[in-house]
Structure formats: structure tokens, C-alpha cells
PDB file of N, CA and C in Angstrom:
ATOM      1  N   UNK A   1      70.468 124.423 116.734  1.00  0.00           N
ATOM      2  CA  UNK A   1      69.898 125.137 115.619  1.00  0.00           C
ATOM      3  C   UNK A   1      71.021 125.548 114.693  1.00  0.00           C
ATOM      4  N   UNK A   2      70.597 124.963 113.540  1.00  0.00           N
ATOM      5  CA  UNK A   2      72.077 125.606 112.239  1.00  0.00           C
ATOM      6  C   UNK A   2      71.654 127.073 112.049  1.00  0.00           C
ATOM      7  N   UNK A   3      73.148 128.068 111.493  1.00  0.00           N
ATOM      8  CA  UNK A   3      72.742 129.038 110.952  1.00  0.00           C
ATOM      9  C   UNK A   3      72.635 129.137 109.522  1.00  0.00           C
ATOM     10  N   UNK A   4      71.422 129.700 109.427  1.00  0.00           N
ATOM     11  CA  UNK A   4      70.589 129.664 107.998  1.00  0.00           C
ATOM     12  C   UNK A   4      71.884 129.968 106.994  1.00  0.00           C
ATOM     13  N   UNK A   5      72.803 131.218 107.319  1.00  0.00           N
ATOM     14  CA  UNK A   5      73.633 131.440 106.070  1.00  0.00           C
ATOM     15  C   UNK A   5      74.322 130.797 105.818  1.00  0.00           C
ATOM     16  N   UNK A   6      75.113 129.615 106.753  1.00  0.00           N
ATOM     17  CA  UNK A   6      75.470 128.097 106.792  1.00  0.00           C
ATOM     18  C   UNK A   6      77.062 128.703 106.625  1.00  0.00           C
ATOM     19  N   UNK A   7      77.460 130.082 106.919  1.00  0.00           N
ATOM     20  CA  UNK A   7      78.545 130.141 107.099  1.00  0.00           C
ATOM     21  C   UNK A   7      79.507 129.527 108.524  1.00  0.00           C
ATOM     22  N   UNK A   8      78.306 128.559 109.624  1.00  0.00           N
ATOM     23  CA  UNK A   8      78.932 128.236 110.370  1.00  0.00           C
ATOM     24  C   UNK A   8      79.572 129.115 111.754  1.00  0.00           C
ATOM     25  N   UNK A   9      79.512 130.390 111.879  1.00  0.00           N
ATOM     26  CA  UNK A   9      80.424 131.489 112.976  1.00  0.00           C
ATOM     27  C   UNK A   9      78.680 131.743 113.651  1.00  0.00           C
ATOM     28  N   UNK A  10      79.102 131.903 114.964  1.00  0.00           N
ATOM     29  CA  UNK A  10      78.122 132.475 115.995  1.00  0.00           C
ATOM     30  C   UNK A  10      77.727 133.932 115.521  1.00  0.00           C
ATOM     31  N   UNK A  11      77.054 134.180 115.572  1.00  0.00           N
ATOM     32  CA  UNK A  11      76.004 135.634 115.805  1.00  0.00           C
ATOM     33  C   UNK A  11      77.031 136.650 117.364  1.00  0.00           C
ATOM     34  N   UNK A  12      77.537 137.638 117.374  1.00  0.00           N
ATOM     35  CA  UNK A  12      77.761 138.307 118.244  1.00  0.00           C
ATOM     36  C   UNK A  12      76.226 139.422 118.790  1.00  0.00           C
ATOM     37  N   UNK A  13      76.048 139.358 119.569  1.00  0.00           N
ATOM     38  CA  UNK A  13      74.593 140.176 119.720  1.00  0.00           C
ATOM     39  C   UNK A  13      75.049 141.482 120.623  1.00  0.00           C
ATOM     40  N   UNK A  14      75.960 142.383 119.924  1.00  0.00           N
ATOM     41  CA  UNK A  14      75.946 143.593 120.766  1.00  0.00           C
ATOM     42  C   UNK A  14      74.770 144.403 121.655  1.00  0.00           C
ATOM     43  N   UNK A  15      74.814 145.512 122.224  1.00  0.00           N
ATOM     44  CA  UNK A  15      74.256 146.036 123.473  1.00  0.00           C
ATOM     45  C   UNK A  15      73.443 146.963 122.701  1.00  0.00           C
ATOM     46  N   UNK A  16      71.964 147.549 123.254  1.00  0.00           N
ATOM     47  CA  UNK A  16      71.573 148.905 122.828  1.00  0.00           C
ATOM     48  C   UNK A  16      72.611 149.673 122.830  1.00  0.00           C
ATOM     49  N   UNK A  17      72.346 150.889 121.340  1.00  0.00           N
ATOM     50  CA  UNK A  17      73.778 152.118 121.514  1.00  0.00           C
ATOM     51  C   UNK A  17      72.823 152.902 122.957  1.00  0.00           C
ATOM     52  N   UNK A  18      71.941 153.161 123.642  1.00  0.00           N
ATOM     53  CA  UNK A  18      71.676 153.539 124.546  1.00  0.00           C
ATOM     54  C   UNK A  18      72.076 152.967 125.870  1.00  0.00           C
ATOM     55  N   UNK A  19      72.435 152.051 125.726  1.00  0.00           N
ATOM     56  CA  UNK A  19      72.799 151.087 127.440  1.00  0.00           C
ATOM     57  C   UNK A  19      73.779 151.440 128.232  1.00  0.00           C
ATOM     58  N   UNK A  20      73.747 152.004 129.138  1.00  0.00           N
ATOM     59  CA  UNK A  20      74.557 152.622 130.117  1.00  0.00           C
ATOM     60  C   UNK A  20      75.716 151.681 130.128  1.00  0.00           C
ATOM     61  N   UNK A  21      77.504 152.358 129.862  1.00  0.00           N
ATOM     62  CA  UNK A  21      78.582 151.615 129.996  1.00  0.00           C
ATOM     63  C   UNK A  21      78.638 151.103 131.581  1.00  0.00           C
ATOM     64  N   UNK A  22      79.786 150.255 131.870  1.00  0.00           N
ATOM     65  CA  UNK A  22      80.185 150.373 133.305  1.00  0.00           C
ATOM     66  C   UNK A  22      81.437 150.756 133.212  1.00  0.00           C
ATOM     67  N   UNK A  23      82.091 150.995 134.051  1.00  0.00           N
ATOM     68  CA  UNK A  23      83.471 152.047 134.415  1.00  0.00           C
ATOM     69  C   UNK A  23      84.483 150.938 133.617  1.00  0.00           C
ATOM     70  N   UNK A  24      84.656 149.791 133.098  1.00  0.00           N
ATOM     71  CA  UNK A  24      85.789 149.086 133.103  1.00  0.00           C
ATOM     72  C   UNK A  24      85.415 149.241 131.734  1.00  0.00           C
ATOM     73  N   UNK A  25      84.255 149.561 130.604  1.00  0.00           N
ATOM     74  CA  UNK A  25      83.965 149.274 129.356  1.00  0.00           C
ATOM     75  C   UNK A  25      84.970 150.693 129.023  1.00  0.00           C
ATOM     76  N   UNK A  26      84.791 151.797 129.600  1.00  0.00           N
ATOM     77  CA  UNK A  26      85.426 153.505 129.722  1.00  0.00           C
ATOM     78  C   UNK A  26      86.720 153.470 129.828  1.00  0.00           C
ATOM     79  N   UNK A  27      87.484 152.239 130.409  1.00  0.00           N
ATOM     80  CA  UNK A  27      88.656 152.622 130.340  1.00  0.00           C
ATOM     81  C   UNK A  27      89.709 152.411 129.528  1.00  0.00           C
ATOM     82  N   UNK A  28      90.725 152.915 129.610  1.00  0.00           N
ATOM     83  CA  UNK A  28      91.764 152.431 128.480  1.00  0.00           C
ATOM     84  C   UNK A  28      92.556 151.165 128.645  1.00  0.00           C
ATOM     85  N   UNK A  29      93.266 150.747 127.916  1.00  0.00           N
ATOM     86  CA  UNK A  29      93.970 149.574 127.955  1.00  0.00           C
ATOM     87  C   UNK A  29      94.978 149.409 128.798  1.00  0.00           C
ATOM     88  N   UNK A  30      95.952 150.474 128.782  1.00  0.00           N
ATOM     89  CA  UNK A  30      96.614 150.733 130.096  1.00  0.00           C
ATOM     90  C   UNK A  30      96.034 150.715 131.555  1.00  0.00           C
ATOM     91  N   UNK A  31      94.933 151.173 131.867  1.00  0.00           N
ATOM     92  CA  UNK A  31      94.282 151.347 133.268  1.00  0.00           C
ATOM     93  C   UNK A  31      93.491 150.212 133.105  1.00  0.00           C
ATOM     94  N   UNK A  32      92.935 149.810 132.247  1.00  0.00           N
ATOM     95  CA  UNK A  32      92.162 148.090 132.311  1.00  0.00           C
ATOM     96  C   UNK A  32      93.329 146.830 132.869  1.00  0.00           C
ATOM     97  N   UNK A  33      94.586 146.935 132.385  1.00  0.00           N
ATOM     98  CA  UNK A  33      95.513 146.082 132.316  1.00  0.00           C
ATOM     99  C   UNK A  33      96.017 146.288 133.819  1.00  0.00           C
ATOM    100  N   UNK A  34      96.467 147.514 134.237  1.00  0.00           N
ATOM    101  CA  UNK A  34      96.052 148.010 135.582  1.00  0.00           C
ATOM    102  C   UNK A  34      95.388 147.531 136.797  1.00  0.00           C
ATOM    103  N   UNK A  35      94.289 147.696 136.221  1.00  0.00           N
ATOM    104  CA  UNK A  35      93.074 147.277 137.064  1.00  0.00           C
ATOM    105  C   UNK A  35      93.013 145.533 137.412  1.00  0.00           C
ATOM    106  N   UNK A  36      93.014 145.148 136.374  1.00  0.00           N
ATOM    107  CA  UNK A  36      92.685 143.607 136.243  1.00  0.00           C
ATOM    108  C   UNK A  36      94.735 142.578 137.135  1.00  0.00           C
ATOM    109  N   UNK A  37      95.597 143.907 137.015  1.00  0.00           N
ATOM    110  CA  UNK A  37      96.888 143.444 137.619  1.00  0.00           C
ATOM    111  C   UNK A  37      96.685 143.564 139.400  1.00  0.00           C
ATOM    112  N   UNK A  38      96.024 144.402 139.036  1.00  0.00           N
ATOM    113  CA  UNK A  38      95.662 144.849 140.866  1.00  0.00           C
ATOM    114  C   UNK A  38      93.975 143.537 141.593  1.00  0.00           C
ATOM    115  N   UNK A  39      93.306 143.342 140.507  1.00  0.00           N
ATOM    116  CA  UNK A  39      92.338 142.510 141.116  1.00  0.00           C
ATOM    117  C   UNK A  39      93.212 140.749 141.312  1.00  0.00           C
ATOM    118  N   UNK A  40      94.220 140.714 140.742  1.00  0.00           N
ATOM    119  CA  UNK A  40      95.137 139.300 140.700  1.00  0.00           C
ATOM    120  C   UNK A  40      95.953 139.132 141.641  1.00  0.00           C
ATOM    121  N   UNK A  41      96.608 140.849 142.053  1.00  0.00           N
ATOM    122  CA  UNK A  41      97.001 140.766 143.500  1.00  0.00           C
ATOM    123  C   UNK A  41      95.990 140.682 144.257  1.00  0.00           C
ATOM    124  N   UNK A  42      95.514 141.667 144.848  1.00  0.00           N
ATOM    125  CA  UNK A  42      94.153 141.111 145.502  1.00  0.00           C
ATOM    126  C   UNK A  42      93.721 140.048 146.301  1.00  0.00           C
ATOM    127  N   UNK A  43      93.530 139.011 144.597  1.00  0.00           N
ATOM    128  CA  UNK A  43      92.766 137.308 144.909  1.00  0.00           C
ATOM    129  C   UNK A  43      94.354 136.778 145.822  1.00  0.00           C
ATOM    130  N   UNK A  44      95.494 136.882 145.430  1.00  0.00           N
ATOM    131  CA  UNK A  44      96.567 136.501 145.530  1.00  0.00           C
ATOM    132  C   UNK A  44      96.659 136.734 147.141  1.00  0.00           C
ATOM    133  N   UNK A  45      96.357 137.554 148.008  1.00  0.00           N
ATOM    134  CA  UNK A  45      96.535 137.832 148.968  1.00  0.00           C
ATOM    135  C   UNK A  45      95.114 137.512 150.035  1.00  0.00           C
ATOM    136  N   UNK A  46      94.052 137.339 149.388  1.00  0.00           N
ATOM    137  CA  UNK A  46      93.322 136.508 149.860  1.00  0.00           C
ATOM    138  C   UNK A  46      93.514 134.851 149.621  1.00  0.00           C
ATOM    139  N   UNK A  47      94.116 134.390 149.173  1.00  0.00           N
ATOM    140  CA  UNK A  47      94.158 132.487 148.733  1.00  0.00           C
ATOM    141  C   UNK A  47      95.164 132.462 149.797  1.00  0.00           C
ATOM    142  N   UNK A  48      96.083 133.796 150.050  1.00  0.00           N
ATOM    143  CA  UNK A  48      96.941 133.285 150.886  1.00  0.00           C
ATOM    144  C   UNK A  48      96.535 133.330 152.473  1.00  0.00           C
ATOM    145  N   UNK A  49      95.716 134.215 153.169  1.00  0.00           N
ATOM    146  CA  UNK A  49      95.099 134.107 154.194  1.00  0.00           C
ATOM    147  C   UNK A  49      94.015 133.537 154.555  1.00  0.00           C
ATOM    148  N   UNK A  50      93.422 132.819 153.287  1.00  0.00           N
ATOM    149  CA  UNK A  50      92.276 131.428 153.574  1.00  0.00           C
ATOM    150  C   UNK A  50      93.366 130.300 153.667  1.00  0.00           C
ATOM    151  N   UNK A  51      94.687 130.210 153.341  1.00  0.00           N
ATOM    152  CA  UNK A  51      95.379 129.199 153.480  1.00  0.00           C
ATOM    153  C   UNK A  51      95.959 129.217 155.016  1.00  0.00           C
ATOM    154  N   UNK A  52      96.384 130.473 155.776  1.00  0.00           N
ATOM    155  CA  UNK A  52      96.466 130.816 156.719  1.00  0.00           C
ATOM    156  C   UNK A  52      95.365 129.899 158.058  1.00  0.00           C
ATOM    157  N   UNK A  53      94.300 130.752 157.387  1.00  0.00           N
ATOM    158  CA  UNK A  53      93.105 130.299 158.189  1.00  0.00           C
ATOM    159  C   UNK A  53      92.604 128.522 158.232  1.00  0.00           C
ATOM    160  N   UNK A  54      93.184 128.305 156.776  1.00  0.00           N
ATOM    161  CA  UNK A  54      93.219 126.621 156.970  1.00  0.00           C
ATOM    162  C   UNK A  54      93.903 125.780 157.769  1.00  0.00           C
ATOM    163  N   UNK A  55      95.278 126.091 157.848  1.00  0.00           N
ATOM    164  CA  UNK A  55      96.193 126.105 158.574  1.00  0.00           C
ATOM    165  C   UNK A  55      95.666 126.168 160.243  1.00  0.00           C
ATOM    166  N   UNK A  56      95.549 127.486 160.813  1.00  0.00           N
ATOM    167  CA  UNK A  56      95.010 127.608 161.978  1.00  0.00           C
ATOM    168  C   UNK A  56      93.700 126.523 162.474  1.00  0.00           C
ATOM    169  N   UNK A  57      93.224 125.972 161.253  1.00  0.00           N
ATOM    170  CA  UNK A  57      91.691 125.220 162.011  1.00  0.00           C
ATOM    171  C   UNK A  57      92.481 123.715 161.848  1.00  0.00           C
ATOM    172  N   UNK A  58      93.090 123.431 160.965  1.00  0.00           N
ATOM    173  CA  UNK A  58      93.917 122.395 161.327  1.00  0.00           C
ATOM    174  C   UNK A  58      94.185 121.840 162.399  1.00  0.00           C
ATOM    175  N   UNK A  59      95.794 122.871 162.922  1.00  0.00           N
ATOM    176  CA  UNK A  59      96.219 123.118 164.148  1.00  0.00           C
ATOM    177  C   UNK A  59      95.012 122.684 165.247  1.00  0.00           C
ATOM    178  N   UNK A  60      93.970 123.810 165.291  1.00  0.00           N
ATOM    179  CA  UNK A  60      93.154 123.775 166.374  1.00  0.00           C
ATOM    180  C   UNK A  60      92.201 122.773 166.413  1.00  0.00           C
ATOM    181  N   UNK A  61      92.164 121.583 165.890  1.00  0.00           N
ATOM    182  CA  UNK A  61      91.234 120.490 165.199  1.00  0.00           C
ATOM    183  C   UNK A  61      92.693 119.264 166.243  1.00  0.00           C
ATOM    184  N   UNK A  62      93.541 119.632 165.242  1.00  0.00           N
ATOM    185  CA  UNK A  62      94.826 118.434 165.768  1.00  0.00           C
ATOM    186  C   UNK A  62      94.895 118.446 167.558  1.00  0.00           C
ATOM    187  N   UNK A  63      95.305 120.198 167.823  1.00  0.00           N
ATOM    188  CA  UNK A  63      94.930 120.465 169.408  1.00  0.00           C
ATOM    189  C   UNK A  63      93.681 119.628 170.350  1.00  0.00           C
ATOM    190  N   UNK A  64      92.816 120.321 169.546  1.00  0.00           N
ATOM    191  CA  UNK A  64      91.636 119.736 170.361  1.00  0.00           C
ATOM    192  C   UNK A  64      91.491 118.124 170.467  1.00  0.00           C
ATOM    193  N   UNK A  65      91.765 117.318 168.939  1.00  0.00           N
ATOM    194  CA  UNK A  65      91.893 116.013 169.511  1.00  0.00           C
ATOM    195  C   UNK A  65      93.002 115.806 170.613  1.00  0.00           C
ATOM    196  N   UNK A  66      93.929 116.413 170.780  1.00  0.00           N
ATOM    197  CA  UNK A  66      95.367 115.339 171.408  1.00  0.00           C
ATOM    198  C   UNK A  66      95.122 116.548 173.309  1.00  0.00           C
ATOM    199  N   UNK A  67      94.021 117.063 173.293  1.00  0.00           N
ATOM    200  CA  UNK A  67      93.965 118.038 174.256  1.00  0.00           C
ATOM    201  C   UNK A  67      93.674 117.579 175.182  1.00  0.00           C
ATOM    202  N   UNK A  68      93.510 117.347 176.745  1.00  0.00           N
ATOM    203  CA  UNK A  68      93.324 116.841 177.781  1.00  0.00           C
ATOM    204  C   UNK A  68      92.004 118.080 178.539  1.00  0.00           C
ATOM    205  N   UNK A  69      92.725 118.952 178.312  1.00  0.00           N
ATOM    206  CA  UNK A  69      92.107 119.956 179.413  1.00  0.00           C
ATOM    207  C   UNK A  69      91.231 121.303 178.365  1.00  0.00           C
ATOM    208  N   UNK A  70      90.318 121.305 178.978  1.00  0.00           N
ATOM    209  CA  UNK A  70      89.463 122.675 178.270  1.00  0.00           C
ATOM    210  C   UNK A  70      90.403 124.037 178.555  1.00  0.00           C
ATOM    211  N   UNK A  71      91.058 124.232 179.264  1.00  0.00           N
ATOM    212  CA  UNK A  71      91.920 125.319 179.228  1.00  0.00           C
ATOM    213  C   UNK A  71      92.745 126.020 177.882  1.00  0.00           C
ATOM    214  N   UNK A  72      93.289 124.343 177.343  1.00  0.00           N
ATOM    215  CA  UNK A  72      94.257 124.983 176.237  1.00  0.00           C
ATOM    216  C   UNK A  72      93.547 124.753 175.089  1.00  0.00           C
ATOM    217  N   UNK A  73      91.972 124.616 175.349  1.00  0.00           N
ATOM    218  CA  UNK A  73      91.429 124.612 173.801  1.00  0.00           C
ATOM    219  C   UNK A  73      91.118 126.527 174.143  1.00  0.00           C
ATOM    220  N   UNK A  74      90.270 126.823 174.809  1.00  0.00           N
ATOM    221  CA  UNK A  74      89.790 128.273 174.848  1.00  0.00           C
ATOM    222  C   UNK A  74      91.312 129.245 174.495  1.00  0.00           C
ATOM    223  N   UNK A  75      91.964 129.077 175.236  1.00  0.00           N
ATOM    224  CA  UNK A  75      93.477 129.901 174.738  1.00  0.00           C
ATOM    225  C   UNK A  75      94.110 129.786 173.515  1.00  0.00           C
ATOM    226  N   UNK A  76      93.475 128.276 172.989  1.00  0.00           N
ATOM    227  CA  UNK A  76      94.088 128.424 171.607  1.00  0.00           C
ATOM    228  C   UNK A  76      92.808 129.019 170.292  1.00  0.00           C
ATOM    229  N   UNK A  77      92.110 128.877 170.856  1.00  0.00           N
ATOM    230  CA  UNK A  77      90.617 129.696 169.765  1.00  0.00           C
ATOM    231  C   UNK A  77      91.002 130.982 170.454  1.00  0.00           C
ATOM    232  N   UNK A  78      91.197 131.411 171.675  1.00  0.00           N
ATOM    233  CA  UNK A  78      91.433 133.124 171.460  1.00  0.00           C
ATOM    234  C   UNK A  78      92.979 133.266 170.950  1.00  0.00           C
ATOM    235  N   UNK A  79      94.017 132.356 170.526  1.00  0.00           N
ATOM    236  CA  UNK A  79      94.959 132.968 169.767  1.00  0.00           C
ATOM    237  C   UNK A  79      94.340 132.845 168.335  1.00  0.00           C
ATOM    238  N   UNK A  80      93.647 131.597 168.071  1.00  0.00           N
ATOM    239  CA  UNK A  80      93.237 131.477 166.783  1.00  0.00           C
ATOM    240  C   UNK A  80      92.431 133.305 166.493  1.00  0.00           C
ATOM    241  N   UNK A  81      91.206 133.444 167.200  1.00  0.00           N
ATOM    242  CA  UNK A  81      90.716 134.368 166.612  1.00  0.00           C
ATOM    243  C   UNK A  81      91.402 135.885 166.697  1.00  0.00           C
ATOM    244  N   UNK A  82      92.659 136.098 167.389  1.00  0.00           N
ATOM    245  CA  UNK A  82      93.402 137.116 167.749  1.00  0.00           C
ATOM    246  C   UNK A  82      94.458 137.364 166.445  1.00  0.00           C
ATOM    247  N   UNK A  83      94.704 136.520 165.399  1.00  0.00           N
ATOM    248  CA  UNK A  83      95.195 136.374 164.395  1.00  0.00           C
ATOM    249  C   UNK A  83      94.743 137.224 163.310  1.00  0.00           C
TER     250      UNK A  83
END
């Protein structure tokens, strides 16, 4: 659909002035910048213990094929899940 005034720019469609903010719209630029530095650590420290955990099912995948005996699969899923 073209816009009629044919100036070409999108329509921004702001919020009711009644619509309840959420806590991150309230804050300042400093504590937003803050906030959003701390949610990057965060992800950062989770990518690194799903990489962990990739790692470990690997391992215990490689184990279990080259494994002979049910012994050292159970000891290695209770080190896996002791991690």
C-alpha cells in the first residue's frame, strides 16, 4: 500500500498517553546502557556453559561408542550430571 502523502517515510504509530510504561521505558540512559551491558554478560556466560554442556555430550556419545562395559558409561553420566 503507497502512502497517500507520497512522501514515501513509514507512519510511526506511538502508544496510548495512558498505557502503562515498563521499567526499561523509565530508565535513564546510563542505567539502560547498564542494564542491556549486564543482559550481554549474562547471554555471554550462558553460550559459554551450553558450549560446556556440548562438549560433555560429545565426550559421553564418543565414550559410549568406544565403551565395552556398562560400568564406565553410568560413572561417566554421573560425572557428566555432577558438573
Amino acid at each position: 500500500m503507497e502512502d497517500p502523502s507520497g512522501s514515501g517515510t513509514d507512519s510511526v504509530v506511538s502508544p496510548p498517553a495512558n498505557a502503562p510504561k515498563s521499567k526499561l521505558d523509565t530508565l535513564s540512559k546510563d542505567d539502560l546502557i547498564k542494564f542491556a551491558k549486564k543482559q550481554m554478560a549474562a547471554m555471554q556466560k550462558m553460550k559459554s556453559k551450553c558450549a560446556d554442556l556440548e562438549k560433555n555430550i560429545e565426550a559421553f556419545q564418543w565414550r559410549s561408542k568406544n565403551s565395552t562395559s556398562n560400568s564406565d558409561d553410568s560413572t561417566l553420566i554421573q560425572v557428566c550430571l555432577l558438573r
